[in-house]
N, C-alpha and C. Protein backbone atom coordinates (compact mmCIF):
# COMPACT_ATOMS: atom_id res chain seq x y z
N UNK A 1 68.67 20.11 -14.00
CA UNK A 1 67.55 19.86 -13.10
C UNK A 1 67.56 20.94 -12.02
N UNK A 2 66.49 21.44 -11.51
CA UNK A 2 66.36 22.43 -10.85
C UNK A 2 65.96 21.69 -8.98
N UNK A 3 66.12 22.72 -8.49
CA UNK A 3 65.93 22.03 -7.34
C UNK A 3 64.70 22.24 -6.40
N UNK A 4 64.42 21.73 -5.86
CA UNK A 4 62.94 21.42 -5.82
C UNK A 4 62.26 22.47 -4.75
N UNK A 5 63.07 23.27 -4.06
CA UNK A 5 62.14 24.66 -3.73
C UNK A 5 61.83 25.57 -4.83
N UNK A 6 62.69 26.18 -5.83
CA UNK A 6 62.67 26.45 -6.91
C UNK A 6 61.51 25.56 -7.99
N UNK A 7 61.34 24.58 -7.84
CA UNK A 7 60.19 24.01 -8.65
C UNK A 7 58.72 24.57 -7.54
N UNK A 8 59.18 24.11 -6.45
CA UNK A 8 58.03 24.66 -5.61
C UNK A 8 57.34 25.86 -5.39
N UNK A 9 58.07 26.93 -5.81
CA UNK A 9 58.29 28.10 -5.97
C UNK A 9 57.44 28.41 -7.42
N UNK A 10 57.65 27.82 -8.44
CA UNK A 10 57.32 28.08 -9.51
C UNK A 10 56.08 27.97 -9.63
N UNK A 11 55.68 26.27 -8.93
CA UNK A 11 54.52 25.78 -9.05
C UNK A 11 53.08 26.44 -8.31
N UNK A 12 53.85 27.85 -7.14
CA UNK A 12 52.81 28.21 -6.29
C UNK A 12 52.94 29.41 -6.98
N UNK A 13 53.89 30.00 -7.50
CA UNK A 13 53.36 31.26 -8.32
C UNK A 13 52.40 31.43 -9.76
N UNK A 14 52.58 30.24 -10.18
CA UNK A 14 51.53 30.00 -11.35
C UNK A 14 50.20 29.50 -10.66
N UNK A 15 50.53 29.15 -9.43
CA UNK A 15 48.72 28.90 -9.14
C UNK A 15 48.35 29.72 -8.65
N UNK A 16 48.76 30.83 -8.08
CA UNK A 16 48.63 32.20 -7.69
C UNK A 16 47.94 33.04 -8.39
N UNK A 17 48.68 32.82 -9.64
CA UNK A 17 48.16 33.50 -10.79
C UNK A 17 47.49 33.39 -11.29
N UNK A 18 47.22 31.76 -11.59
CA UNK A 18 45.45 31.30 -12.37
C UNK A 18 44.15 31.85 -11.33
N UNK A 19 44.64 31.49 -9.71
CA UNK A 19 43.21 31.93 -9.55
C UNK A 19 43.09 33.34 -9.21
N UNK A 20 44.20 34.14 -9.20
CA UNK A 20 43.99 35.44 -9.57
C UNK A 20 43.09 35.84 -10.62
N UNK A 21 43.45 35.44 -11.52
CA UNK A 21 43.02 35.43 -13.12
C UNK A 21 41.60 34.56 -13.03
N UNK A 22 41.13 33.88 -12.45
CA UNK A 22 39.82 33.58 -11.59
C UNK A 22 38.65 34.46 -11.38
N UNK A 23 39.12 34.76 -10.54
CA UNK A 23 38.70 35.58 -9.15
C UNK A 23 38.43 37.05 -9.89
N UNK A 24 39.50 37.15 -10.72
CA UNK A 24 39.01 38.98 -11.56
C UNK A 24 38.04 38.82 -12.66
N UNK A 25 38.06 37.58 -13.14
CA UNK A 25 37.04 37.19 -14.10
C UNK A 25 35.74 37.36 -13.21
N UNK A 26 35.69 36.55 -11.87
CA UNK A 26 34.58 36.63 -11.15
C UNK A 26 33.95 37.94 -10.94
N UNK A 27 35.17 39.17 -10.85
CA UNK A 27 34.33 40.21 -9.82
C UNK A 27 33.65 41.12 -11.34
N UNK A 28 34.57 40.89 -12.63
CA UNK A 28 34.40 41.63 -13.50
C UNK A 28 32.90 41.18 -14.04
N UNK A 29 32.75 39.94 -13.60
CA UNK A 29 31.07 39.07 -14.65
C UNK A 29 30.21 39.90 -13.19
N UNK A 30 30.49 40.15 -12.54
CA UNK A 30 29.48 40.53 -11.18
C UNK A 30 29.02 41.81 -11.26
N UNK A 31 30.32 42.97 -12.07
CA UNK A 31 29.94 44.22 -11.80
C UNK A 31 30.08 45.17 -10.64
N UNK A 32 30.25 46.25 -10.58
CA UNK A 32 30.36 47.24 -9.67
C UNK A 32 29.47 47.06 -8.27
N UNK A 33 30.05 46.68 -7.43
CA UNK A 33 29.09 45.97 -6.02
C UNK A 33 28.59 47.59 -5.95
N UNK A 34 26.95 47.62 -5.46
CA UNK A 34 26.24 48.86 -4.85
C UNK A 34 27.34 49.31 -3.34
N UNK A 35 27.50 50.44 -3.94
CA UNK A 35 27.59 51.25 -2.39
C UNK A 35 27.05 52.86 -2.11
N UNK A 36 27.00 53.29 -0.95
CA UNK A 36 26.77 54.77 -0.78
C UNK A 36 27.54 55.49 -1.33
N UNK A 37 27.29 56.65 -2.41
CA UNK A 37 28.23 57.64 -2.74
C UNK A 37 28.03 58.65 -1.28
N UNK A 38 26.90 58.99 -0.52
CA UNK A 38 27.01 60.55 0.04
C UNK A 38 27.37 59.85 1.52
N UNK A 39 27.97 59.76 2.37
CA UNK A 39 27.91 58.80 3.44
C UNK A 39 27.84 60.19 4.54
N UNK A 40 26.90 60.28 5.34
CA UNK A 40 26.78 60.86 6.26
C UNK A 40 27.59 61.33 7.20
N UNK A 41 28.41 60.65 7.49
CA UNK A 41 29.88 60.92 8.38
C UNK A 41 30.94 61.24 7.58
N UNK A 42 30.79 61.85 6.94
CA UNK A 42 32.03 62.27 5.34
C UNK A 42 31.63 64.22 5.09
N UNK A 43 30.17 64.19 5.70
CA UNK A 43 29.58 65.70 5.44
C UNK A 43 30.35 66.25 6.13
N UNK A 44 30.69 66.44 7.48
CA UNK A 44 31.03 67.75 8.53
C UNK A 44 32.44 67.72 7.93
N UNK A 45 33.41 66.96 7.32
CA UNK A 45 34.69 67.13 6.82
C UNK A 45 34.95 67.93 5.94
N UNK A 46 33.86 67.73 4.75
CA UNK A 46 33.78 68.39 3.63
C UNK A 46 33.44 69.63 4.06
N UNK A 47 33.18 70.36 5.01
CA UNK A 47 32.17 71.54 5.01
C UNK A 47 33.21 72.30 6.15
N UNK A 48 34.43 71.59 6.79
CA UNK A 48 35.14 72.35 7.75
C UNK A 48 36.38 73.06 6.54
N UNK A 49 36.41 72.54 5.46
CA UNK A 49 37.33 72.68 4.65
C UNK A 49 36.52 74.54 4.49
């Protein structure tokens, strides 16, 4: 018999993991969220180079 932080332990890393395994299902059915590729405050950096 194991002792019961060790069960506790077990029991929060497998739920960790399901809704990990959730949550990536979620973002993957959603797709690439829109963002800016050229962002305006990113120009004068590129151009001191």
């Amino acid at each position: 018999m194991v002792s019961l932080t060790q069960q506790t332990s077990r029991i929060r890393r497998r739920k960790q993991t399901t809704n990990g395994k959730v949550n990536k299902r979620v973002r993957r059915a959603n797709g690439t969220p829109v963002f800016p590729v050229h962002l305006e405050a990113a120009a004068p950096v590129a151009e001191a180079k």
